[in-house]
N, C-alpha and C. Protein backbone atom coordinates (compact mmCIF):
# COMPACT_ATOMS: atom_id res chain seq x y z
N UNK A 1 0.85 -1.19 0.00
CA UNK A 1 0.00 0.00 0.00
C UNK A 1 0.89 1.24 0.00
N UNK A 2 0.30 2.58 -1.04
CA UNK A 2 0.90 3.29 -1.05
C UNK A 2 0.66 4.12 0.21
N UNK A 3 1.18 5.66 0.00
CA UNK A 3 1.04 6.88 1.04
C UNK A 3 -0.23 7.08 0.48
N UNK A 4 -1.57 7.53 1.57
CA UNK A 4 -2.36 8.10 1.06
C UNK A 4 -2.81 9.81 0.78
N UNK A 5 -3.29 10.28 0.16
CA UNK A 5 -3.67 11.98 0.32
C UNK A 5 -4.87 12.60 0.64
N UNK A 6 -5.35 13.47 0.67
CA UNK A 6 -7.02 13.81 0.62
C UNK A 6 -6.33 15.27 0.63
N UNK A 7 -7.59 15.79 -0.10
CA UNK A 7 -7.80 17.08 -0.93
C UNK A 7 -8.52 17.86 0.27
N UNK A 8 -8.50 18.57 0.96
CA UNK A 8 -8.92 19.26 1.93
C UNK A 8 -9.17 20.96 2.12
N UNK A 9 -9.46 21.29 2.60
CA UNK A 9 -10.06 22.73 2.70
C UNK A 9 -9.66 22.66 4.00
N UNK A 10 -9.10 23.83 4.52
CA UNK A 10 -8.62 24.62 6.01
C UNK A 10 -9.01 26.34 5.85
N UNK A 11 -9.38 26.46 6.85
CA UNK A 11 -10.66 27.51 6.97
C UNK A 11 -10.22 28.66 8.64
N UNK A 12 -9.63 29.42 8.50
CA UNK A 12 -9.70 30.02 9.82
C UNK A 12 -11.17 30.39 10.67
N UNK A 13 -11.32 29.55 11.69
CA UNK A 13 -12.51 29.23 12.36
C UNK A 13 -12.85 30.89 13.21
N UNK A 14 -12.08 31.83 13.36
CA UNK A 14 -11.40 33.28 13.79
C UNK A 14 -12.32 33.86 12.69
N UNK A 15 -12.25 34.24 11.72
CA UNK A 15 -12.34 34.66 10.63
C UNK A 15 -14.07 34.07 10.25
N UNK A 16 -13.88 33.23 10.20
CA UNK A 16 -15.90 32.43 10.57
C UNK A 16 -16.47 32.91 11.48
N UNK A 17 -15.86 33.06 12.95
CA UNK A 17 -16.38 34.08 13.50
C UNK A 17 -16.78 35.13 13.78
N UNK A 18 -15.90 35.94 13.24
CA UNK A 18 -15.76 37.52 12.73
C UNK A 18 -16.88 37.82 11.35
N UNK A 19 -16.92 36.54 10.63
CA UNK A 19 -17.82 37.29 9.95
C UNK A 19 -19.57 36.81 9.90
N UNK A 20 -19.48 35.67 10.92
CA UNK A 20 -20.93 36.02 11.40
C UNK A 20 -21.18 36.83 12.37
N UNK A 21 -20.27 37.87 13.23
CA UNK A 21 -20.64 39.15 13.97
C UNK A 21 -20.46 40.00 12.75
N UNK A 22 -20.16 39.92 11.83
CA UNK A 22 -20.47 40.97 10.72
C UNK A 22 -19.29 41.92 10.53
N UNK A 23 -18.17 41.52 11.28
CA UNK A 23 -17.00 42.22 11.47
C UNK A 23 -15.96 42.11 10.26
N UNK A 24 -16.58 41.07 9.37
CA UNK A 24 -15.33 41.22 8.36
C UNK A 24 -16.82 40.44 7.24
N UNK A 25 -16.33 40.48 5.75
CA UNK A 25 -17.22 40.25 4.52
C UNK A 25 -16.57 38.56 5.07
N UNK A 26 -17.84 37.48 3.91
CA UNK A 26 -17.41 36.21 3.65
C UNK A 26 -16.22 35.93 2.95
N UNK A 27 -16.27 36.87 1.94
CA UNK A 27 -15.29 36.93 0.78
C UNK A 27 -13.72 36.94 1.73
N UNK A 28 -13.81 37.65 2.82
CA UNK A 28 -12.26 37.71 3.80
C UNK A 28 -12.01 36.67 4.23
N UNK A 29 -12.28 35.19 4.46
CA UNK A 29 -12.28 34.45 5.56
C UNK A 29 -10.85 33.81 4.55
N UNK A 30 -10.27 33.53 6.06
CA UNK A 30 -8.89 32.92 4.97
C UNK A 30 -8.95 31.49 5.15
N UNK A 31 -8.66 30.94 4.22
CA UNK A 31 -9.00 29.68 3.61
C UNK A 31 -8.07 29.56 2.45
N UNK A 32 -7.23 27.78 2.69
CA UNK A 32 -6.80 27.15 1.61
C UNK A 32 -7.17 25.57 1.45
N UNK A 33 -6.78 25.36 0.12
CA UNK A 33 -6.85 24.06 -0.17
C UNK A 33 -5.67 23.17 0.03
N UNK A 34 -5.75 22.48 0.98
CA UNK A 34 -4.42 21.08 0.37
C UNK A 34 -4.18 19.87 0.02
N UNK A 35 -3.28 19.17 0.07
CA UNK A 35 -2.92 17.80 -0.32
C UNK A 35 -2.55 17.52 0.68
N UNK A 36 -3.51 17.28 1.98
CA UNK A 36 -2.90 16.43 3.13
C UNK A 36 -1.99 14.90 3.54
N UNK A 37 -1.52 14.22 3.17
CA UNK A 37 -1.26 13.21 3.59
C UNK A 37 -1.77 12.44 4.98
N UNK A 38 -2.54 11.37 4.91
CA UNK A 38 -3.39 10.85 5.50
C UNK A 38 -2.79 9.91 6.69
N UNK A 39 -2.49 9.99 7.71
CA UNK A 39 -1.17 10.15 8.46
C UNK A 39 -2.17 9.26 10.24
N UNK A 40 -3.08 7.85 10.39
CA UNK A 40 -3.70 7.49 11.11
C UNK A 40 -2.64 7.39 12.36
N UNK A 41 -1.32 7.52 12.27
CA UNK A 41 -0.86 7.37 13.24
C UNK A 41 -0.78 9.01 13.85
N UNK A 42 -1.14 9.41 13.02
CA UNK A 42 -0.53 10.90 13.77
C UNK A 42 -2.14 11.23 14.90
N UNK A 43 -1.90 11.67 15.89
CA UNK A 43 -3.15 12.06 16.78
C UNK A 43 -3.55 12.96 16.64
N UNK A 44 -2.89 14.45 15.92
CA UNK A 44 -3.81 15.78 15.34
C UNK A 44 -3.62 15.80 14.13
N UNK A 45 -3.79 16.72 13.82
CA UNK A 45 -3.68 17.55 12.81
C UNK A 45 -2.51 18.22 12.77
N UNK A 46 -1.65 18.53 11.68
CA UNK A 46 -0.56 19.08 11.89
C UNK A 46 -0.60 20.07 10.11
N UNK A 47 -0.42 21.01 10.87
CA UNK A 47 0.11 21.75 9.54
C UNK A 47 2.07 22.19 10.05
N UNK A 48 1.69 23.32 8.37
CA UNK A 48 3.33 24.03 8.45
C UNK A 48 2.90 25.59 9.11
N UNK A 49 4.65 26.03 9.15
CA UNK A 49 4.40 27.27 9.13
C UNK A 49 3.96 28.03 8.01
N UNK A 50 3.79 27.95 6.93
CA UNK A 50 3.49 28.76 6.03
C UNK A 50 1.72 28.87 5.88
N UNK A 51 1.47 27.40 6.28
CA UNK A 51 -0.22 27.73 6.91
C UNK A 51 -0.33 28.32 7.84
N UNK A 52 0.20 28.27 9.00
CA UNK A 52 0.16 28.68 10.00
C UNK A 52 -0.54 30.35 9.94
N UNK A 53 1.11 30.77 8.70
CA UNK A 53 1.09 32.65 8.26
C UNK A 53 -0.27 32.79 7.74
N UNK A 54 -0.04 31.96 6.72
CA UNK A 54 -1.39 32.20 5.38
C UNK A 54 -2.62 32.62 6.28
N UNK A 55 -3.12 31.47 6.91
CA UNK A 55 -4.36 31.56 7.71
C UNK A 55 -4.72 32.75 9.36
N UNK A 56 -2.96 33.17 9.22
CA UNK A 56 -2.68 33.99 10.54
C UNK A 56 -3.63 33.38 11.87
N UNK A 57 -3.21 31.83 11.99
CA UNK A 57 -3.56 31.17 13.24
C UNK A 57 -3.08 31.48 14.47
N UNK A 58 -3.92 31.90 15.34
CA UNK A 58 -2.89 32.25 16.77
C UNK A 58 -2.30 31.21 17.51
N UNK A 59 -1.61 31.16 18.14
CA UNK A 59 -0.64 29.96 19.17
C UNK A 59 -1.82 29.73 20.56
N UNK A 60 -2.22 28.64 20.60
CA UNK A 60 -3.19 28.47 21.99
C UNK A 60 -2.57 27.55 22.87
N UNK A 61 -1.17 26.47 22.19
CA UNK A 61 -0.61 25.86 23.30
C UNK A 61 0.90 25.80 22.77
N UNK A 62 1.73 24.78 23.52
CA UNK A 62 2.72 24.24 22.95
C UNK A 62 2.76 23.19 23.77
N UNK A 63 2.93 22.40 22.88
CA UNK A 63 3.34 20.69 23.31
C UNK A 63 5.03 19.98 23.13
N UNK A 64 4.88 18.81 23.70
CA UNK A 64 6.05 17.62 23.37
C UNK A 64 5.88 16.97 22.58
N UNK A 65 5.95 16.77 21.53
CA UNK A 65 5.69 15.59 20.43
C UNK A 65 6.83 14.91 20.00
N UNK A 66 6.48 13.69 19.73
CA UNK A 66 7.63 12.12 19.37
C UNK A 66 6.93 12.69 18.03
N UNK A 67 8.05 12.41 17.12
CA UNK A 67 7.87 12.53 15.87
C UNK A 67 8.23 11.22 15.23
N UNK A 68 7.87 10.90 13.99
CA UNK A 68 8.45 9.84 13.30
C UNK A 68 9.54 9.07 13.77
N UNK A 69 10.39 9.96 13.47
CA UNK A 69 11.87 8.77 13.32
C UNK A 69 11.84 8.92 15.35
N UNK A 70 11.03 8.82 16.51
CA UNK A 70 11.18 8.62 17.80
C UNK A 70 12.05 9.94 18.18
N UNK A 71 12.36 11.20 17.98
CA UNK A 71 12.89 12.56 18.50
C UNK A 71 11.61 13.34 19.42
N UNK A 72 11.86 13.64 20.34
CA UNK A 72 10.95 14.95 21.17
C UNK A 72 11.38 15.76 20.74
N UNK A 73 10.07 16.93 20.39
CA UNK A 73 10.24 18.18 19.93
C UNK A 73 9.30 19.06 20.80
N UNK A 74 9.59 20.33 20.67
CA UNK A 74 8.37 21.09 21.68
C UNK A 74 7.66 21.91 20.17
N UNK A 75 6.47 21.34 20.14
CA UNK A 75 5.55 22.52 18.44
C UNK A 75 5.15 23.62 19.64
N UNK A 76 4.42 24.49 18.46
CA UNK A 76 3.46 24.87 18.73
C UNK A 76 2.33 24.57 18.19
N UNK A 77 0.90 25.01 18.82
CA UNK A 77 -0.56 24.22 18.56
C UNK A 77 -1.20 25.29 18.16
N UNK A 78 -2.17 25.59 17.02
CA UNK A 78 -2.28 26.77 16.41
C UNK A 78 -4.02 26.27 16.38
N UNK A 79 -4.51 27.42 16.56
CA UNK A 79 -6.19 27.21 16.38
C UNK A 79 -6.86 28.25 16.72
N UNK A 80 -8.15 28.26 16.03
CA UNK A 80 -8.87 26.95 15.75
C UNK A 80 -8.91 27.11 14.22
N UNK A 81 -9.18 25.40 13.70
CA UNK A 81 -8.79 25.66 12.38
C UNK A 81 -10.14 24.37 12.02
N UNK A 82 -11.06 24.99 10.71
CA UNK A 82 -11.76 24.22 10.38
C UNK A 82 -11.50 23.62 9.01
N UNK A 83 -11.97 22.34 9.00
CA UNK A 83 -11.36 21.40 8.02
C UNK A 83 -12.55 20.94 7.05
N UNK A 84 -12.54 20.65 5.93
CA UNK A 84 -13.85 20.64 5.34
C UNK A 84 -13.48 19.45 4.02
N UNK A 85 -13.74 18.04 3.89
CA UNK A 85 -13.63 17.27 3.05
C UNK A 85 -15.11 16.60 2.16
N UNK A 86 -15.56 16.52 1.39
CA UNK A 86 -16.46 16.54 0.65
C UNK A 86 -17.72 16.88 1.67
N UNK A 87 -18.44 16.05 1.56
CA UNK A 87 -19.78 16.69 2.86
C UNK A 87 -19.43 16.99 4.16
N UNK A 88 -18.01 16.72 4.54
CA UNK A 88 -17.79 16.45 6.16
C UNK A 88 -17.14 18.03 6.89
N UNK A 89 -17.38 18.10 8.24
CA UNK A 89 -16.71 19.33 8.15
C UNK A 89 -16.20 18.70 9.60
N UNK A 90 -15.33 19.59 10.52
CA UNK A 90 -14.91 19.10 11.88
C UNK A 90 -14.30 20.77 12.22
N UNK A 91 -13.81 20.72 13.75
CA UNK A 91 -12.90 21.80 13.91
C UNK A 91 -11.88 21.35 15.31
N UNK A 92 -10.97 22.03 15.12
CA UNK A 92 -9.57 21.24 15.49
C UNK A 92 -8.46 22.26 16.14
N UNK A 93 -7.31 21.95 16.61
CA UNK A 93 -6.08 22.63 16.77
C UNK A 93 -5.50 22.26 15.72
N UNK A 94 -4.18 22.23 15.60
CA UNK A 94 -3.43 21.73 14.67
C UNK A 94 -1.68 22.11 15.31
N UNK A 95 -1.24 21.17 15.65
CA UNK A 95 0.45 21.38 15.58
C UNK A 95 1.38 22.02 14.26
N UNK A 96 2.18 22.32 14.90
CA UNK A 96 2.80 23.52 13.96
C UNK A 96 4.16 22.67 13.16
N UNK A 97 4.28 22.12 12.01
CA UNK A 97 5.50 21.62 12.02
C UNK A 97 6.24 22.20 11.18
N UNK A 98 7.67 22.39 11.10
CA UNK A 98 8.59 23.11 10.51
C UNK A 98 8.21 23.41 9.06
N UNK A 99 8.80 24.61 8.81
CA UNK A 99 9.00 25.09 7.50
C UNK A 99 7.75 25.08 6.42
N UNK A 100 8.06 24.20 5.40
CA UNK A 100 7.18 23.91 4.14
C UNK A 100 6.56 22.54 4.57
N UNK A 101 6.55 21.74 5.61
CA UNK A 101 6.29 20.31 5.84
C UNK A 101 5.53 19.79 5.43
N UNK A 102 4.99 19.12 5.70
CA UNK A 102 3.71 18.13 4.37
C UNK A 102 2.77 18.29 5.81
N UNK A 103 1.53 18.61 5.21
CA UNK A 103 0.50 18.52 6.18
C UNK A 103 -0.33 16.94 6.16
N UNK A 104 -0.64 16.96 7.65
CA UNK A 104 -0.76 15.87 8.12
C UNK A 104 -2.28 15.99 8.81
N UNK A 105 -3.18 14.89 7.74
CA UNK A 105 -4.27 14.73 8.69
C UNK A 105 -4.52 13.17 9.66
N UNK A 106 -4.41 13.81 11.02
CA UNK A 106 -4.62 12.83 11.77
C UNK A 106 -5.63 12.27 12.09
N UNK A 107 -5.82 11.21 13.13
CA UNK A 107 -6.58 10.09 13.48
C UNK A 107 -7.53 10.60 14.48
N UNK A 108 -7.62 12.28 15.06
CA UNK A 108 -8.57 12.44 15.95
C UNK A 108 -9.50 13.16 14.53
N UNK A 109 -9.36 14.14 13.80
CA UNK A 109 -9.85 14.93 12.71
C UNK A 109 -10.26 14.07 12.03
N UNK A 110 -9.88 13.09 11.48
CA UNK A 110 -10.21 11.49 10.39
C UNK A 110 -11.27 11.46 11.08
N UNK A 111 -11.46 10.47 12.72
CA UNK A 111 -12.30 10.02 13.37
C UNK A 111 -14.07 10.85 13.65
N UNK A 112 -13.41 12.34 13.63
CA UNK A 112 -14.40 13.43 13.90
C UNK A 112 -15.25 13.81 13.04
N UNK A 113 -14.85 13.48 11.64
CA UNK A 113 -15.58 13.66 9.96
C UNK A 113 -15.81 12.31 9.46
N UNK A 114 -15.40 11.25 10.44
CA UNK A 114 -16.18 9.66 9.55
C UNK A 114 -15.86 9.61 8.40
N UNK A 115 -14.48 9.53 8.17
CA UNK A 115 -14.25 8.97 6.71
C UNK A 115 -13.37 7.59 7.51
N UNK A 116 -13.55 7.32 5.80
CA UNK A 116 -12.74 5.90 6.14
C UNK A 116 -11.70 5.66 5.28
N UNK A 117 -10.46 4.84 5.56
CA UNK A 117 -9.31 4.78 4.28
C UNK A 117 -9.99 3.79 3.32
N UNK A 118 -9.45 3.80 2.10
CA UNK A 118 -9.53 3.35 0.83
C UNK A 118 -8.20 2.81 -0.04
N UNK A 119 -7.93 2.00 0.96
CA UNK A 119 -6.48 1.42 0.62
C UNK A 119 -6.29 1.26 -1.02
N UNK A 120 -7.20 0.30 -1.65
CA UNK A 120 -7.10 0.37 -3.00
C UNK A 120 -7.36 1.26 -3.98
N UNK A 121 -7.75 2.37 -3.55
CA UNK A 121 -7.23 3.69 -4.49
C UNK A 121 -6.76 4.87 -3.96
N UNK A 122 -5.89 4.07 -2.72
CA UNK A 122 -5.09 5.46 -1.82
C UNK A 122 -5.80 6.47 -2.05
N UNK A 123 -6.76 6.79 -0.65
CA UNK A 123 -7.41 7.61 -0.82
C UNK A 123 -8.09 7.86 0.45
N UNK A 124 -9.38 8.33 0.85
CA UNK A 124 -10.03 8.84 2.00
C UNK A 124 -11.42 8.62 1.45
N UNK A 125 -12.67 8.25 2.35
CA UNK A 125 -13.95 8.81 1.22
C UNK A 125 -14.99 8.66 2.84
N UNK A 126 -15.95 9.54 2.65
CA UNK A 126 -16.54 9.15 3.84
C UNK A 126 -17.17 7.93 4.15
N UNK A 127 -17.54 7.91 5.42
CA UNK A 127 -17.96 6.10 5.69
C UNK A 127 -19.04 5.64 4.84
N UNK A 128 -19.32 4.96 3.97
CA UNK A 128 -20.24 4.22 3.47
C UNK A 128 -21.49 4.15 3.95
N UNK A 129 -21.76 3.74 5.51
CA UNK A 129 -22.45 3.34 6.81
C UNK A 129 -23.14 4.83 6.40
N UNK A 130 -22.45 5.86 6.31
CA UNK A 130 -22.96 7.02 6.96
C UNK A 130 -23.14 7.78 6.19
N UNK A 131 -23.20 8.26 4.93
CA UNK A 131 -23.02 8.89 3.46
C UNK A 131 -23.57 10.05 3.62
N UNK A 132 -24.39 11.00 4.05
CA UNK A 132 -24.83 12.16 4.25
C UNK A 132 -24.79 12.58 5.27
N UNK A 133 -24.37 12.47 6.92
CA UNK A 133 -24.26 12.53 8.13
C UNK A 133 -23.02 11.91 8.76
N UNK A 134 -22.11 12.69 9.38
CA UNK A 134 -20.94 12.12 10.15
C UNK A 134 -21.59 11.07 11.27
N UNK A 135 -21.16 9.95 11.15
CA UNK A 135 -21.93 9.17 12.55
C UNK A 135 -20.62 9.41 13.45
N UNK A 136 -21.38 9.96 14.93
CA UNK A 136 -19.96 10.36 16.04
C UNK A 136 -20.64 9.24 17.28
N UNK A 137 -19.88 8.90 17.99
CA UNK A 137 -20.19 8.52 18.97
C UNK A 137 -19.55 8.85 20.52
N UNK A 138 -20.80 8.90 21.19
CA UNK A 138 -20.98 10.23 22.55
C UNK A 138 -20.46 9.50 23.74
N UNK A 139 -20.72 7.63 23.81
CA UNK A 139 -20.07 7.41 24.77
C UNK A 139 -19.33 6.55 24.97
């Protein structure tokens, strides 16, 4: 099996707010598209810094994170950031990872929008089970 991707929308949840108090037009809300890499081991969401700028996310924590190759690092946690994949939507933090890095959608954001992997056409698609409605479960 290859690496998988999904096509995603990131949405400053700041900016959603601001413009249902009427404080800024729709047309302002900053928002991009990416090529996430589909990353079940990872537990958030992780963008770069250059999303970070783009979307002008504020810093709400900083953490310890084991990265891949087993190194501790201290990120920072940037939010709130809303995520939007064909019908599904969720909202999230997101860890900050160096530079240009490949953004990473994790296994709590996956879990929160009910998609499911699609090993045989490396891919993402929402759950089958659930096709118009995220099914979440409360307990």
């Amino acid at each position: 099996m290859g690496l998988i991707y999904a096509d995603i929308e990131l949405v400053s949840a700041e900016d959603v707010a601001l413009a249902r108090k009427g404080h800024i037009s729709e047309k302002n809300i900053k928002r991009i598209n990416v090529s996430a890499l589909v990353d079940s081991g990872a537990y958030m969401m992780c963008v770069n810094e250059h999303i970070k700028s783009q979307l002008d996310l504020p810093v709400v924590d900083t953490i310890e994170a084991e990265l891949a190759d087993g190194s501790i690092q201290n990120m920072l946690v940037v939010g709130p950031l809303i995520l939007n994949f064909k019908n599904r939507t969720t909202s999230c933090n997101a860890a900050v990872l160096p530079g240009e890095s490949e953004v990473l959608l994790g296994a709590i954001p996956m879990e929160d929008m009910d998609v499911v992997l699609v090993p045989k056409l490396q891919t993402i698609d929402v759950n089958p089970k659930s096709k118009y409605m995220a099914k979440k479960k409360i307990k």
